[in-house]
N, C-alpha and C. Protein backbone atom coordinates (compact mmCIF):
# COMPACT_ATOMS: atom_id res chain seq x y z
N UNK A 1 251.67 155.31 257.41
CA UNK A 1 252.97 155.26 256.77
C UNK A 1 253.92 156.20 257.48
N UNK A 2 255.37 155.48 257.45
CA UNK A 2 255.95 156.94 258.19
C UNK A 2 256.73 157.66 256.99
N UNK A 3 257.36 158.34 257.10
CA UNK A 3 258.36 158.85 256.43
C UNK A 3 260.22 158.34 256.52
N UNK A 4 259.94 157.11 255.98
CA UNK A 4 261.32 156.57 256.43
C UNK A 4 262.17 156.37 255.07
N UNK A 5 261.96 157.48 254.15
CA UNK A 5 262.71 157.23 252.93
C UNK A 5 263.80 158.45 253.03
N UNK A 6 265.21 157.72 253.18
CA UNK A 6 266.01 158.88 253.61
C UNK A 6 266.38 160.20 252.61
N UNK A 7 267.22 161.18 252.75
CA UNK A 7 268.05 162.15 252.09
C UNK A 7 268.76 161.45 250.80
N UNK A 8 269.49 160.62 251.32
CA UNK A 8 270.46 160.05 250.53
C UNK A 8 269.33 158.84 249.60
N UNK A 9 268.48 158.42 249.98
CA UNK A 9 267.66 157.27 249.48
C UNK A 9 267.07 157.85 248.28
N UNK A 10 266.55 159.31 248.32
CA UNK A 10 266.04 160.33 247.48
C UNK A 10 267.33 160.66 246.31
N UNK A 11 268.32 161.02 246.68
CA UNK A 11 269.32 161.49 245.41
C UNK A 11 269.84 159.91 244.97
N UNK A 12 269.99 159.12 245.66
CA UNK A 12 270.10 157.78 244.37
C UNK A 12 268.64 157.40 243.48
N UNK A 13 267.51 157.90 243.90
CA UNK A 13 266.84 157.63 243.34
C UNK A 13 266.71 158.73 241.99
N UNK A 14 267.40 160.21 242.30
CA UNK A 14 267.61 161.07 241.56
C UNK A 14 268.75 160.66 240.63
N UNK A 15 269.51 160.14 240.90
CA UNK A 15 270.80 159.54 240.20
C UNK A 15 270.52 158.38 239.12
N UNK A 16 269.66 157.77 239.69
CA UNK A 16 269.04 157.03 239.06
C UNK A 16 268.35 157.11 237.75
N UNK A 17 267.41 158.20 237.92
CA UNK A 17 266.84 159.22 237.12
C UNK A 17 267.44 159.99 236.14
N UNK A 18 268.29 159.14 235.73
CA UNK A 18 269.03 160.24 234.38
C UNK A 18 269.15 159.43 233.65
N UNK A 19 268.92 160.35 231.83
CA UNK A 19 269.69 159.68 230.80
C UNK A 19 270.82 159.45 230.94
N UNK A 20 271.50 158.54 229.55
CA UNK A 20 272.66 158.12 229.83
C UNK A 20 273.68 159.32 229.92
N UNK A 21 272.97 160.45 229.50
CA UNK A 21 274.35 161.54 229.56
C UNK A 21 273.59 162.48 230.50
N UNK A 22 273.61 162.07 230.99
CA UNK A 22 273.01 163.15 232.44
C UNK A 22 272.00 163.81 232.88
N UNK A 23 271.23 163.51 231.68
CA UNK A 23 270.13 164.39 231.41
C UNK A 23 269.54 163.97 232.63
N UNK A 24 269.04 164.97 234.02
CA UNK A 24 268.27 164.50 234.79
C UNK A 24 266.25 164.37 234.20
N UNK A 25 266.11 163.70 235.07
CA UNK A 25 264.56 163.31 234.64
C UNK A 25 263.61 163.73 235.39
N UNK A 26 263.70 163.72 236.64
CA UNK A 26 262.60 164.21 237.56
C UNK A 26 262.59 165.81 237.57
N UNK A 27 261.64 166.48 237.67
CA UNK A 27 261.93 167.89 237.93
C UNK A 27 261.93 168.01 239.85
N UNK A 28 262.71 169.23 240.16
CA UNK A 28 262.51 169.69 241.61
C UNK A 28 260.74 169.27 242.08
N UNK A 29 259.79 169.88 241.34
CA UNK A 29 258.65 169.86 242.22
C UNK A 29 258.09 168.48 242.33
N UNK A 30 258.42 167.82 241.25
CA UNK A 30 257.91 166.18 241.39
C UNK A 30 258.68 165.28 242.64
N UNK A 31 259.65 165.72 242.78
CA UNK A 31 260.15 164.94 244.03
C UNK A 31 259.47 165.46 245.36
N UNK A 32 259.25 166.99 245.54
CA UNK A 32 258.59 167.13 246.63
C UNK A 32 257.22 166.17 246.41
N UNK A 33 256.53 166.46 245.47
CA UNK A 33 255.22 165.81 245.44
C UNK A 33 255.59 164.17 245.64
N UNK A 34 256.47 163.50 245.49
CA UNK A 34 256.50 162.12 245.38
C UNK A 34 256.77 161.70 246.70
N UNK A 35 257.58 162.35 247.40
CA UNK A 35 258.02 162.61 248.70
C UNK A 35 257.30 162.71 249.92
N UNK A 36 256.30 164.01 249.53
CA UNK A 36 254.95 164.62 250.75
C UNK A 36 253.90 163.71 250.66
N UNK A 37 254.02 162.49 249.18
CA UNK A 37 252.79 162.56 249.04
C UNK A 37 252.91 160.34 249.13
N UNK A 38 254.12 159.98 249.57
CA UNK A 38 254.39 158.71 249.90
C UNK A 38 254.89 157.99 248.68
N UNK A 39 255.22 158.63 248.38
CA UNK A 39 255.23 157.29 246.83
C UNK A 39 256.86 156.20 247.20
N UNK A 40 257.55 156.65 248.29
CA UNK A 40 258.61 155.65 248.60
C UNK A 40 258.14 155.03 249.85
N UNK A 41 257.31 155.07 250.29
CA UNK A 41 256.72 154.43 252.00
C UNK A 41 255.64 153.61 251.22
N UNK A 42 254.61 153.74 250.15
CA UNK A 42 253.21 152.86 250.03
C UNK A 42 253.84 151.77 249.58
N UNK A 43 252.62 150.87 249.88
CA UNK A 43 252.82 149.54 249.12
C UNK A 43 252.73 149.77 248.04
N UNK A 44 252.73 148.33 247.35
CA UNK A 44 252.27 148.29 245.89
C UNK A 44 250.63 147.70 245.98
N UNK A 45 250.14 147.10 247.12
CA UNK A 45 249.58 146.14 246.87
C UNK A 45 248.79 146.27 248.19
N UNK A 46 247.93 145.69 248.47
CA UNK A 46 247.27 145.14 250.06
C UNK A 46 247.70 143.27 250.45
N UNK A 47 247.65 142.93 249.39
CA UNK A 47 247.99 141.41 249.69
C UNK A 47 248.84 140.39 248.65
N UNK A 48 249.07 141.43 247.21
CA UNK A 48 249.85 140.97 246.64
C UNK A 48 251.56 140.83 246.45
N UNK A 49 251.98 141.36 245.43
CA UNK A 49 252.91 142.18 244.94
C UNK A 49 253.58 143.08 245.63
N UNK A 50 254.67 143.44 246.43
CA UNK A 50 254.90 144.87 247.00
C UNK A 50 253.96 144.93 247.88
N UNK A 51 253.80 144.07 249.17
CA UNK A 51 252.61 144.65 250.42
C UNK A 51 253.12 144.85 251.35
N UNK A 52 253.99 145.82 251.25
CA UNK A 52 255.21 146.03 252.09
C UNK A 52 255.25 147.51 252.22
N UNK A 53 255.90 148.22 253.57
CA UNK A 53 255.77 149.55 253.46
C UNK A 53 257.30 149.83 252.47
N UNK A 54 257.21 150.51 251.51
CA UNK A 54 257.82 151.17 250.75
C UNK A 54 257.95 149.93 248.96
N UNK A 55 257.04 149.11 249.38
CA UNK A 55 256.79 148.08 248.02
C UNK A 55 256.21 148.86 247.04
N UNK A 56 255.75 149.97 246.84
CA UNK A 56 255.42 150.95 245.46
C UNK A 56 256.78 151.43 244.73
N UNK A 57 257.36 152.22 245.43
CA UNK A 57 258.90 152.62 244.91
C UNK A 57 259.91 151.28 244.68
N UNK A 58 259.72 149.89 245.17
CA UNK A 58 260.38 148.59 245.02
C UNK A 58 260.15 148.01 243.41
N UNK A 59 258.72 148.13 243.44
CA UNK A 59 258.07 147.47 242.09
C UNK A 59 258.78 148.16 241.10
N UNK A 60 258.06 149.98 241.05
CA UNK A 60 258.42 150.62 240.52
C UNK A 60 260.13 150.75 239.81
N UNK A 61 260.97 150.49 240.97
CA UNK A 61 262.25 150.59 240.38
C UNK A 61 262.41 149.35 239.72
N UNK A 62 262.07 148.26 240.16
CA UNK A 62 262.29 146.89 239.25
C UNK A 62 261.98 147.11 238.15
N UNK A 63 260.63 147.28 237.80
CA UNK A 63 259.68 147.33 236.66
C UNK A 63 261.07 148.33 235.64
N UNK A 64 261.39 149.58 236.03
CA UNK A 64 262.19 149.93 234.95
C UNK A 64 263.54 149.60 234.78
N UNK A 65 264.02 149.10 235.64
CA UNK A 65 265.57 148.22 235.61
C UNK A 65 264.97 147.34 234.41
N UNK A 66 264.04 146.77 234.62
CA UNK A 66 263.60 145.25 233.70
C UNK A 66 263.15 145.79 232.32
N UNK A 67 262.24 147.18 232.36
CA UNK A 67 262.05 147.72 230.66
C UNK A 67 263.64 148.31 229.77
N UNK A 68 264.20 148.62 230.94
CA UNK A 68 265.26 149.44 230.40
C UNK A 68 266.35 148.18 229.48
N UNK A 69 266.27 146.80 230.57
CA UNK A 69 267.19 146.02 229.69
C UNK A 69 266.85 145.28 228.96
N UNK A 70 265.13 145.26 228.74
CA UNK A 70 264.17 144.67 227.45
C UNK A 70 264.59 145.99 226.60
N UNK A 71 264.74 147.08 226.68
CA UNK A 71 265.20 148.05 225.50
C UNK A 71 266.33 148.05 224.93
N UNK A 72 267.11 147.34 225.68
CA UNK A 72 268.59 147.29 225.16
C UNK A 72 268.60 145.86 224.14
N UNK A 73 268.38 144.97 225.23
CA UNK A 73 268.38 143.57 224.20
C UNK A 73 267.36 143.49 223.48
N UNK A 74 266.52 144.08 223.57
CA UNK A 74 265.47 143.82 222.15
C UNK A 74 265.69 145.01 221.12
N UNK A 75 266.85 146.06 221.15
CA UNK A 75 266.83 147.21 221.10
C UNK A 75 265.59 147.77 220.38
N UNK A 76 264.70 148.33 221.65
CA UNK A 76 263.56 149.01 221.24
C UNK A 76 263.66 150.35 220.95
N UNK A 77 262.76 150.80 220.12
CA UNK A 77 262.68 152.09 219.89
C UNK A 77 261.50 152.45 220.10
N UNK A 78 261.85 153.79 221.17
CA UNK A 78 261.08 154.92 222.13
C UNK A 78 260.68 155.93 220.95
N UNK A 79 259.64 156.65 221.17
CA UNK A 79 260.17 158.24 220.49
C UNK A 79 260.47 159.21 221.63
N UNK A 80 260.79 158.38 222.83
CA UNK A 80 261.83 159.78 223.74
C UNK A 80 262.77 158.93 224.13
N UNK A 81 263.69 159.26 224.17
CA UNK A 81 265.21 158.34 225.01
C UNK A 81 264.28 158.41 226.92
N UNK A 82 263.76 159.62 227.43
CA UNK A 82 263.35 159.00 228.90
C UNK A 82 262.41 158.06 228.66
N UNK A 83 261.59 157.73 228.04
CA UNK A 83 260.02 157.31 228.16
C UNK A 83 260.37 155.90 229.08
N UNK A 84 261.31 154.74 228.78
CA UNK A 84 261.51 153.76 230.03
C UNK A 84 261.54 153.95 231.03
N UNK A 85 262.35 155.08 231.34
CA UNK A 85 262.69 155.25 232.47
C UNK A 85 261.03 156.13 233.36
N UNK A 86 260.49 156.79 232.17
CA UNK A 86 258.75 157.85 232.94
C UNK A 86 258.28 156.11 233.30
N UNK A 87 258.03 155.37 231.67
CA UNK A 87 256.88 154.47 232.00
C UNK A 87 257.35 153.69 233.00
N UNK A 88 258.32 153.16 233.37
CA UNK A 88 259.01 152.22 234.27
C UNK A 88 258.28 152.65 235.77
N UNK A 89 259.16 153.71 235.63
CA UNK A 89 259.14 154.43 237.21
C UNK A 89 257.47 154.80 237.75
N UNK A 90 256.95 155.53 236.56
CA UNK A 90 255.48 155.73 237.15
C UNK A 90 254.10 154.92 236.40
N UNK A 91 254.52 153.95 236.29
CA UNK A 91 253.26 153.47 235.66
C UNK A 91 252.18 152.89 236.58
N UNK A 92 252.42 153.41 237.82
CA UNK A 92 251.49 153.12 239.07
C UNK A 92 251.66 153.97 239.83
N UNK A 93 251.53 155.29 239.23
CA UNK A 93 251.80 156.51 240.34
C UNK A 93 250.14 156.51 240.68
N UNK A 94 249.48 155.61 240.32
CA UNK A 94 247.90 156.18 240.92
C UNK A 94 247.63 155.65 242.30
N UNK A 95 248.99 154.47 242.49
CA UNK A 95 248.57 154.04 244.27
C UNK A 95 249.39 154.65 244.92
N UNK A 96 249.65 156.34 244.59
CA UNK A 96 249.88 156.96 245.33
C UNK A 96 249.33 157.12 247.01
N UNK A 97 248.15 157.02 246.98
CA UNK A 97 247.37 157.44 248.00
C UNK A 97 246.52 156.46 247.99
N UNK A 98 246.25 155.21 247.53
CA UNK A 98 245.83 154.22 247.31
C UNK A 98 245.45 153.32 248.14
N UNK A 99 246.13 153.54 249.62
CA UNK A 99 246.40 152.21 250.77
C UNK A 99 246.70 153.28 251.84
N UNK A 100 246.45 152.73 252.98
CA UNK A 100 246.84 153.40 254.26
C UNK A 100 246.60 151.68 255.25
N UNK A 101 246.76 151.90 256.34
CA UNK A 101 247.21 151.15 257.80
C UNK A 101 245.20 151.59 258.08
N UNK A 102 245.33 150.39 258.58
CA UNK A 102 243.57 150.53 259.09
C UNK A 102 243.67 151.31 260.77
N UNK A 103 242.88 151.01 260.86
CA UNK A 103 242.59 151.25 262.46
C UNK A 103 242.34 150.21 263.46
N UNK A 104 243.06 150.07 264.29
CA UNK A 104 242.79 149.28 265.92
C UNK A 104 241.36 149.63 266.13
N UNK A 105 241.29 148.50 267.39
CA UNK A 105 239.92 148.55 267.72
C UNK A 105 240.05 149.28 269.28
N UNK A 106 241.86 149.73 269.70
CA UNK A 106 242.07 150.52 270.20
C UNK A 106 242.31 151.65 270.37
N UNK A 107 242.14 152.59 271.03
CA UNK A 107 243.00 154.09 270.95
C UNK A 107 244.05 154.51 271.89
N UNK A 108 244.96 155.69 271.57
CA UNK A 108 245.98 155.48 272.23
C UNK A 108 245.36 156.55 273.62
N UNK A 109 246.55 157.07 274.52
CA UNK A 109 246.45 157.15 275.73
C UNK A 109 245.45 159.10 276.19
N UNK A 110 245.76 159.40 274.81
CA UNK A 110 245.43 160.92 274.77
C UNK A 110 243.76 160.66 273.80
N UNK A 111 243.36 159.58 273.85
CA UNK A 111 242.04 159.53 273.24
C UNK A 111 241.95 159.23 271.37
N UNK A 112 243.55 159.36 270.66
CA UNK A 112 243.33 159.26 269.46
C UNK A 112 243.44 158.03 269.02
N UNK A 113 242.94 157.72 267.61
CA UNK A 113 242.97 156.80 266.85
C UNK A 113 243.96 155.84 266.98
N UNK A 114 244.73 154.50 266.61
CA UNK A 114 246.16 153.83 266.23
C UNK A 114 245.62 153.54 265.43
N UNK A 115 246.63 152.91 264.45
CA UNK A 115 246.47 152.31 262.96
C UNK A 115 247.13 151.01 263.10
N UNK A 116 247.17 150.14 262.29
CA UNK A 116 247.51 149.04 262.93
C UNK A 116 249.05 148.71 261.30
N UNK A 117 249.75 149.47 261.96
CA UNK A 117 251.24 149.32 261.09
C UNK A 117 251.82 147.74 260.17
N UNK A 118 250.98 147.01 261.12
CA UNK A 118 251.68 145.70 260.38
C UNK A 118 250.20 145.23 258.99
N UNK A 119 249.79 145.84 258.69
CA UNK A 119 248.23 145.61 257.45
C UNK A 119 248.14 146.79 256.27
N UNK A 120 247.87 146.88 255.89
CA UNK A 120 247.50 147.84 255.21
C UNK A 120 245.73 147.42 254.47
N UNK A 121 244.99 148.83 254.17
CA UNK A 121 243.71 148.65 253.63
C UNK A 121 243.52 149.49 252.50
N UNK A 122 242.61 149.08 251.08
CA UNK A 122 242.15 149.71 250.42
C UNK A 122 241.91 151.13 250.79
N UNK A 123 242.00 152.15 250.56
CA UNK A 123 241.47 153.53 250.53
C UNK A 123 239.91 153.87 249.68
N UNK A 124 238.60 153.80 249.95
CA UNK A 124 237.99 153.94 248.85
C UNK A 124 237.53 155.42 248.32
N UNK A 125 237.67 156.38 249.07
CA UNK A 125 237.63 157.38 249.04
C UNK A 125 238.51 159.15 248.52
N UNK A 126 239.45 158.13 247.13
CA UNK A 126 240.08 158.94 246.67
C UNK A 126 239.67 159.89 245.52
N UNK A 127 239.94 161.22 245.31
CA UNK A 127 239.26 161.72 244.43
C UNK A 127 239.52 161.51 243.09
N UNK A 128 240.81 160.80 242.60
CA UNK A 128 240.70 159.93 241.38
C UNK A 128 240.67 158.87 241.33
N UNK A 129 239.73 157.77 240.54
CA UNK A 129 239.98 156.43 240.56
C UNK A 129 240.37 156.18 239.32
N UNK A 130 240.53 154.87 239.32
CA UNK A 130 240.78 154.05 238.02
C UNK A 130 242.88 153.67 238.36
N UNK A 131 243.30 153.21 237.26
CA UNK A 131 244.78 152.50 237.72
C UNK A 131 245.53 153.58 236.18
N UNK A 132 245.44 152.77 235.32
CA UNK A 132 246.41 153.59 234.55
C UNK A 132 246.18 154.85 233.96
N UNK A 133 244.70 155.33 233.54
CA UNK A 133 243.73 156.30 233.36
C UNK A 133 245.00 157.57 234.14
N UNK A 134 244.46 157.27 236.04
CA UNK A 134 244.67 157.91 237.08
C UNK A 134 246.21 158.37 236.99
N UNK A 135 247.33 157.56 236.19
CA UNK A 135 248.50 157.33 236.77
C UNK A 135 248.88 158.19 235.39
N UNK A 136 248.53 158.49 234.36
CA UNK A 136 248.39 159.84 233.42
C UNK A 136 247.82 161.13 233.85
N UNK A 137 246.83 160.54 234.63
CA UNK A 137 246.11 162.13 235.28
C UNK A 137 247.64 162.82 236.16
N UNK A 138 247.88 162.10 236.81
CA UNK A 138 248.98 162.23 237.64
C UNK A 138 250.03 162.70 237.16
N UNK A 139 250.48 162.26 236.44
CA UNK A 139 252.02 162.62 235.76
C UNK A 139 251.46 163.47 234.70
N UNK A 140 250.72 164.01 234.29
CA UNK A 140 251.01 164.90 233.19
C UNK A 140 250.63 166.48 234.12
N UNK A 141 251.05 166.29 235.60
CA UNK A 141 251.06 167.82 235.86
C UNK A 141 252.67 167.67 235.83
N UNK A 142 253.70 166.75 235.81
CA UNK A 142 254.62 167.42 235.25
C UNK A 142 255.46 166.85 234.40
N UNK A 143 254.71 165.89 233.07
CA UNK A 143 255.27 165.77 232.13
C UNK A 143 254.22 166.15 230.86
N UNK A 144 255.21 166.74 229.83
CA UNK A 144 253.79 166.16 228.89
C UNK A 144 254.23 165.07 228.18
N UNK A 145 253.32 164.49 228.11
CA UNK A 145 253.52 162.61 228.22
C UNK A 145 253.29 162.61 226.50
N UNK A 146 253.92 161.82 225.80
CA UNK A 146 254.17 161.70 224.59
C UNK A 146 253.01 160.08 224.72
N UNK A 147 251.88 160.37 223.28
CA UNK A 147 251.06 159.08 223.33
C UNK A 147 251.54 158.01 223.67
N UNK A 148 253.13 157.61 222.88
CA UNK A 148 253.05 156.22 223.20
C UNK A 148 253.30 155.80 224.75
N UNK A 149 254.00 157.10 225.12
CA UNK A 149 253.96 156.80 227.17
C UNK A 149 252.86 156.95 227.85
N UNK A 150 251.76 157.77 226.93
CA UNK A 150 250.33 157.52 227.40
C UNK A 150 249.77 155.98 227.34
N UNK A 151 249.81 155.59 226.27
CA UNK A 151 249.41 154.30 226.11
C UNK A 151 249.93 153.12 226.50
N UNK A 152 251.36 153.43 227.02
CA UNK A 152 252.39 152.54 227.81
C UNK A 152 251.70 152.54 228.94
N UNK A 153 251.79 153.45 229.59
CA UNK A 153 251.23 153.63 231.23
C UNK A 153 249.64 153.08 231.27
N UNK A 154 248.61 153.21 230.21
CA UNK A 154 247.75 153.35 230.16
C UNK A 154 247.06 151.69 230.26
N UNK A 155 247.67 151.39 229.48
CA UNK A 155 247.55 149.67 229.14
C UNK A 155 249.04 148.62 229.61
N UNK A 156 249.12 149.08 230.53
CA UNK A 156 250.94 148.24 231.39
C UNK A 156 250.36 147.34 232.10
N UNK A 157 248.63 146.82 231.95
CA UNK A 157 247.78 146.10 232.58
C UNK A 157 247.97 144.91 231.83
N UNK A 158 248.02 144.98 230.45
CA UNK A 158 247.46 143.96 229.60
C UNK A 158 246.21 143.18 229.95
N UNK A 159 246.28 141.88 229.59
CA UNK A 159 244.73 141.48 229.24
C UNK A 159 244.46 141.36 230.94
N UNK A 160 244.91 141.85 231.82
CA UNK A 160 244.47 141.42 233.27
C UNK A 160 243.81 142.99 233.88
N UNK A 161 243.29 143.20 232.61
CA UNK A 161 242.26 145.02 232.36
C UNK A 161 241.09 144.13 232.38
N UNK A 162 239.57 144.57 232.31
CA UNK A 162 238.22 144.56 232.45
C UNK A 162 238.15 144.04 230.87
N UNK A 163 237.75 142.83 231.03
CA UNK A 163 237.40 142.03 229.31
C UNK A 163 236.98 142.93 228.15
N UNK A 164 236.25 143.65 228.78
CA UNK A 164 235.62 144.87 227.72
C UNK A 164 236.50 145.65 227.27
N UNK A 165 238.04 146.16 228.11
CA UNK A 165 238.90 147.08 226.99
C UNK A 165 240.53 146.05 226.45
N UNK A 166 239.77 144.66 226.60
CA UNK A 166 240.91 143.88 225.43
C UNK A 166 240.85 144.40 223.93
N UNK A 167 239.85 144.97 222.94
CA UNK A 167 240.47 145.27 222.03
C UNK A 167 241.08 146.72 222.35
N UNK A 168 240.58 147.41 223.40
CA UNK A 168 241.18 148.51 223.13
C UNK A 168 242.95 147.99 223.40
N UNK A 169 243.42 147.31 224.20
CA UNK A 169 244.55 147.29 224.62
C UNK A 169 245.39 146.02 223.64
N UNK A 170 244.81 145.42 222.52
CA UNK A 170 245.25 144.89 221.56
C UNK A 170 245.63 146.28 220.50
N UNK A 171 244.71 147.11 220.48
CA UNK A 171 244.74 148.28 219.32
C UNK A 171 246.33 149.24 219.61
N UNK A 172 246.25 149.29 221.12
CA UNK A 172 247.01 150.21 221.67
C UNK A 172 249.02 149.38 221.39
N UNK A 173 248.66 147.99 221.32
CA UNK A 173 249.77 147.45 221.41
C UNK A 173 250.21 147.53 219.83
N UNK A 174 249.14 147.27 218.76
CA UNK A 174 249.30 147.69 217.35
C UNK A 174 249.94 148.77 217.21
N UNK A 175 249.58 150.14 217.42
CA UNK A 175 249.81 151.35 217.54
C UNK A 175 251.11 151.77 218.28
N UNK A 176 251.59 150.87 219.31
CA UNK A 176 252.30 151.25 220.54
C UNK A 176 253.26 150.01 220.84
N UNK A 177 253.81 149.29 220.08
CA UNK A 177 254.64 147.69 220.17
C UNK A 177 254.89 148.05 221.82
N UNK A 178 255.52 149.17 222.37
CA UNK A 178 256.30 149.60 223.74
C UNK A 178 255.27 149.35 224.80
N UNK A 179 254.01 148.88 224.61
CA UNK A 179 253.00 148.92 225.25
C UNK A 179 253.09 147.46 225.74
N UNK A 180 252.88 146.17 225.15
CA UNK A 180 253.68 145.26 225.55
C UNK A 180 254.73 145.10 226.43
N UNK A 181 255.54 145.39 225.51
CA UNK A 181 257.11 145.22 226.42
C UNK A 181 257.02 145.95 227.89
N UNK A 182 256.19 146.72 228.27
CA UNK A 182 256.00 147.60 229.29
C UNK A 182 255.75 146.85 230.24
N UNK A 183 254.15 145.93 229.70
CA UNK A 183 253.24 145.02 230.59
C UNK A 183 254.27 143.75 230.58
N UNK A 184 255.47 143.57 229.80
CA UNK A 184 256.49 142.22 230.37
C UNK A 184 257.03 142.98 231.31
N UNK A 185 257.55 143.81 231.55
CA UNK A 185 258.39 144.43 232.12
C UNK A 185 257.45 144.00 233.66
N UNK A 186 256.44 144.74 233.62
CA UNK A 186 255.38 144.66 234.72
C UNK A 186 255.30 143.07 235.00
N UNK A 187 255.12 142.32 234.53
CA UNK A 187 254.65 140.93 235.29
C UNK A 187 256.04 140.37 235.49
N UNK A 188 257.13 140.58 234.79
CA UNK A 188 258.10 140.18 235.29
C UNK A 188 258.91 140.25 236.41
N UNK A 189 258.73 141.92 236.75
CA UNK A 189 259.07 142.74 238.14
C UNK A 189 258.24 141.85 239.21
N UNK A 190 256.70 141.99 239.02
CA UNK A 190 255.15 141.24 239.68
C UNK A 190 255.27 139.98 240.23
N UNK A 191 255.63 139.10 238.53
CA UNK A 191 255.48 137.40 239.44
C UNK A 191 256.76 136.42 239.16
N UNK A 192 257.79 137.35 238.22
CA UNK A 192 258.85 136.44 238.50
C UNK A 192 259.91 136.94 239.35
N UNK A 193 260.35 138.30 239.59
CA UNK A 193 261.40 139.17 240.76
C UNK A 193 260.63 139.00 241.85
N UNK A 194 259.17 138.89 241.68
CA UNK A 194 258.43 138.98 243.01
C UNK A 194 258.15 140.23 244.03
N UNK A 195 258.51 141.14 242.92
CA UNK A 195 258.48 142.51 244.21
C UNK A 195 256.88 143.21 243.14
């Protein structure tokens, strides 16, 4: 991945990031971390959705453009005015580190590795797994995540989770109506915007 997410690409995405009255949303250290750590260069995907270099931050912004105006016209109720904009934005902060560029079957001229820029491959060797689990582990070093944005982020899978936690993610939608609307938000960004 390179680092091709500009200065200016970063403060609209900060601009972006606010309640309606200004309230900014990201803190200073989460942008370095989102920044150092790719979350505007990864895909979303290896062959789906977002398999594009910078298709994680693409999805991502769709996904909450699309919850934010399911909150308006359905007018939903949050128990935080940010929580669209957390669950939107990070409800796949776990493919942070998720994907990288494989390797050639060449090397370059000084003896090192190439990667082959136009592919991307699974990573299997990360020290957290799992998808929405991971993407709470993640964000609660700098939010503290209010349940129902736990359970938003947690279940933004819906029934396309492991058969075995459909009741949990029926229970969670009982408990959590925003949990739904999250996972429309998600397949809508997914298979009808296409990013």
């Amino acid at each position: 991945m390179t680092d091709c997410f500009s200065k200016s690409e970063v403060t609209d995405f900060l601009n972006y990031m606010k309640l309606p009255d200004g309230t900014p949303l990201v803190p200073a250290s989460m942008v370095d971390y989102l920044v150092s750590n790719g979350f505007f260069v990864a895909p979303a995907s290896t062959k789906y959705h977002g398999n594009y270099e910078g298709g994680l931050y693409s999805h991502c912004f769709v996904v909450t453009e699309t919850l934010i105006q399911l909150t308006e016209d359905n007018k939903l109720i949050w128990e935080h005015p940010r929580s669209p904009y957390i669950v939107g934005m990070f409800h796949d902060l776990c493919k942070i580190d998720q994907y990288r560029h494989p390797l050639r079957t060449d090397i370059s001229m000084d003896g090192s590795p190439i990667r082959d820029t136009s592919s991307w491959e699974y990573v299997p060797d990360t020290l957290l797994k799992g998808h929405g689990d991971k993407s709470v582990m993640l964000l609660s070093q700098f939010y503290s995540l209010t349940m129902e944005e736990i359970a938003c982020i947690r279940y933004h899978m819906g029934a396309f989770t492991d058969k075995s936690e459909w009741n949990d993610y029926t229970r969670a939608v009982k408990a959590y109506p925003n949990v739904l609307w999250t996972h429309q938000a998600d397949m809508l960004a997914s298979h009808v915007k296409g990013v």
